[in-house]
Protein backbone atom coordinates (compact mmCIF):
# COMPACT_ATOMS: atom_id res chain seq x y z
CA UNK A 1 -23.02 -175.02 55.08
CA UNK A 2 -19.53 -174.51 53.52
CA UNK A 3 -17.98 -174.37 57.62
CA UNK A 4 -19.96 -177.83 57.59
CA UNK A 5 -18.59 -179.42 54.75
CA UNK A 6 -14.67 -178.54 55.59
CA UNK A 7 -15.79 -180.87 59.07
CA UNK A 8 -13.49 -184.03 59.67
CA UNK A 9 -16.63 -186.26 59.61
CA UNK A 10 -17.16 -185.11 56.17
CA UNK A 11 -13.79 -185.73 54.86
CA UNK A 12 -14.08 -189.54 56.33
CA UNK A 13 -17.80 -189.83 54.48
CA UNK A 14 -15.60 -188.74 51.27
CA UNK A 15 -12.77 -190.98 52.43
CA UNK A 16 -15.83 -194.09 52.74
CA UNK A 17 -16.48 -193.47 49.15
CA UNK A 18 -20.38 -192.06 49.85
CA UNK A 19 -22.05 -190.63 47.37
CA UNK A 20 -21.57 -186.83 46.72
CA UNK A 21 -25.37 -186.29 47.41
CA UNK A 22 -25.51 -188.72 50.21
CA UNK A 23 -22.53 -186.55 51.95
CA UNK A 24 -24.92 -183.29 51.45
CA UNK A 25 -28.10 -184.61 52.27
CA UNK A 26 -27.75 -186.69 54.89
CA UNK A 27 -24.73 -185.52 56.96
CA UNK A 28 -24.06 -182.11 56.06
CA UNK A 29 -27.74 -180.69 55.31
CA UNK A 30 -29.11 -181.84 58.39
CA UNK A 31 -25.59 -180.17 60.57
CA UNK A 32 -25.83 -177.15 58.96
CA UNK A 33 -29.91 -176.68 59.18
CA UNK A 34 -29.71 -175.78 62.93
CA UNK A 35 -29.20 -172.18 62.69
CA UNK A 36 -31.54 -171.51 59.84
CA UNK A 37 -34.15 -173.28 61.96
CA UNK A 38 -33.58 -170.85 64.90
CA UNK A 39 -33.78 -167.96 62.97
CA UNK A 40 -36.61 -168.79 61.37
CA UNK A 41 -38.14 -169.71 64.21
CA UNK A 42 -37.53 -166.29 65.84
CA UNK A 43 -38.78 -164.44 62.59
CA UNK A 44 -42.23 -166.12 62.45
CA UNK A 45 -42.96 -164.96 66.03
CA UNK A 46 -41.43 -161.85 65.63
CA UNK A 47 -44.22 -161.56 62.43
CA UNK A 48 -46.81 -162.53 64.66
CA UNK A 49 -45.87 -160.01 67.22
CA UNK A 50 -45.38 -157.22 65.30
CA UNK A 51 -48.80 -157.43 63.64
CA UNK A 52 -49.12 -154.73 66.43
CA UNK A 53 -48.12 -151.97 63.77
CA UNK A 54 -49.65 -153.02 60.75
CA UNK A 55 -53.24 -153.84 62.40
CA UNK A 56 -52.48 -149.96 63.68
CA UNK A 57 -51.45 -148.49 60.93
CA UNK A 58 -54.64 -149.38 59.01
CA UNK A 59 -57.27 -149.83 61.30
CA UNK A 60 -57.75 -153.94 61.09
CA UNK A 61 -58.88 -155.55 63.83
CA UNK A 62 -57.17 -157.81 65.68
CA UNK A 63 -55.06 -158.84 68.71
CA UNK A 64 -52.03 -156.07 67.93
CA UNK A 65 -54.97 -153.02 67.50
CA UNK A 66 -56.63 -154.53 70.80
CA UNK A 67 -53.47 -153.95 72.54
CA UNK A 68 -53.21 -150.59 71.59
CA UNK A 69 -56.84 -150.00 72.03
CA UNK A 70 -56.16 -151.02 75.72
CA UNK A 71 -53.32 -149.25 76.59
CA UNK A 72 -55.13 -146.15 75.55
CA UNK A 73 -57.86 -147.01 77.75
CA UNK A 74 -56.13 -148.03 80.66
CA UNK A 75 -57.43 -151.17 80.61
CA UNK A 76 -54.67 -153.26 82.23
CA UNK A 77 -56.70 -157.08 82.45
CA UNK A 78 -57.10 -157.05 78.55
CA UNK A 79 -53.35 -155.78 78.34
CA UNK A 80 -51.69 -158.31 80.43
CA UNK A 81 -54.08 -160.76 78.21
CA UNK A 82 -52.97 -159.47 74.85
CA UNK A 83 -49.08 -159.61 76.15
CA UNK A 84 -49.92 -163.18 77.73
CA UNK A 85 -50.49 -164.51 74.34
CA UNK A 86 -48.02 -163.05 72.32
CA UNK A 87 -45.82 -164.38 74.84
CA UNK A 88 -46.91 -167.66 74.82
CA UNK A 89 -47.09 -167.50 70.85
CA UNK A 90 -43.12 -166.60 71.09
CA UNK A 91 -42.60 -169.36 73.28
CA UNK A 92 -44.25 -171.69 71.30
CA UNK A 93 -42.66 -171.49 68.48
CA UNK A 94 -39.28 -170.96 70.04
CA UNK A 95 -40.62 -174.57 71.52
CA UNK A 96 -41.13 -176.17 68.00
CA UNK A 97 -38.28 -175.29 66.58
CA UNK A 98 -36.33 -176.90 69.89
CA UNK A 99 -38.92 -180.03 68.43
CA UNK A 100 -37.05 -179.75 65.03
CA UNK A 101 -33.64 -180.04 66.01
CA UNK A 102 -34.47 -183.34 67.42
CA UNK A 103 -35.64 -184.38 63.87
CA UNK A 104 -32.80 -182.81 62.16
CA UNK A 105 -29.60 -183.48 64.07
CA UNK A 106 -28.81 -187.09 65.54
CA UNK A 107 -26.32 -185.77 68.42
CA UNK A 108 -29.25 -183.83 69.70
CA UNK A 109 -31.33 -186.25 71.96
CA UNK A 110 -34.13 -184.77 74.60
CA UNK A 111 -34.41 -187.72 78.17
């Protein structure tokens, strides 16, 4: 945020005479937001993925102890299936955070 603020297009909001909380909100906020969104992004699916320890660790069921359940059965359809969906539960939200920069940044424009 403060790498935002020192921008020139800051400086000629200031120069404009905008409103301190107009400058933050609407042009330096929504700048600075991008990386924040991308990490978060990345976190929630890496939460999602690793739920492959914790459902291990104690004995819940679910997707991550049905992986684990397969690979020490050598089942390799159900394996491919588990990994199949945590990748596509990665991908998808690495795909709506993509969605939010649209939202968040004006220079950002998907044709």
């Amino acid at each position: 945020m403060l790498e935002v603020l020192d921008s020139h297009y800051i400086d000629l909001a200031r120069a404009k005479g905008a409103p301190k909380s107009a400058i933050i909100w609407r042009h330096a906020l929504r700048n600075a937001a991008i990386p924040p969104i991308t990490f978060a992004g990345l976190t929630l699916a890496g939460f999602i993925t690793g739920t492959v320890v914790t459902e291990t660790v104690f004995s819940w069921p679910g997707l991550g102890r049905l992986a684990v359940d397969a690979v020490l059965q050598n089942d390799f359809p159900l394996l491919t299936g588990a990994v199949l969906l945590v990748t596509l539960m990665y991908l998808a939200t690495s795909f709506l955070a993509d969605v939010a920069y649209v939202y968040l940044d004006p220079r950002i424009r998907y044709t």
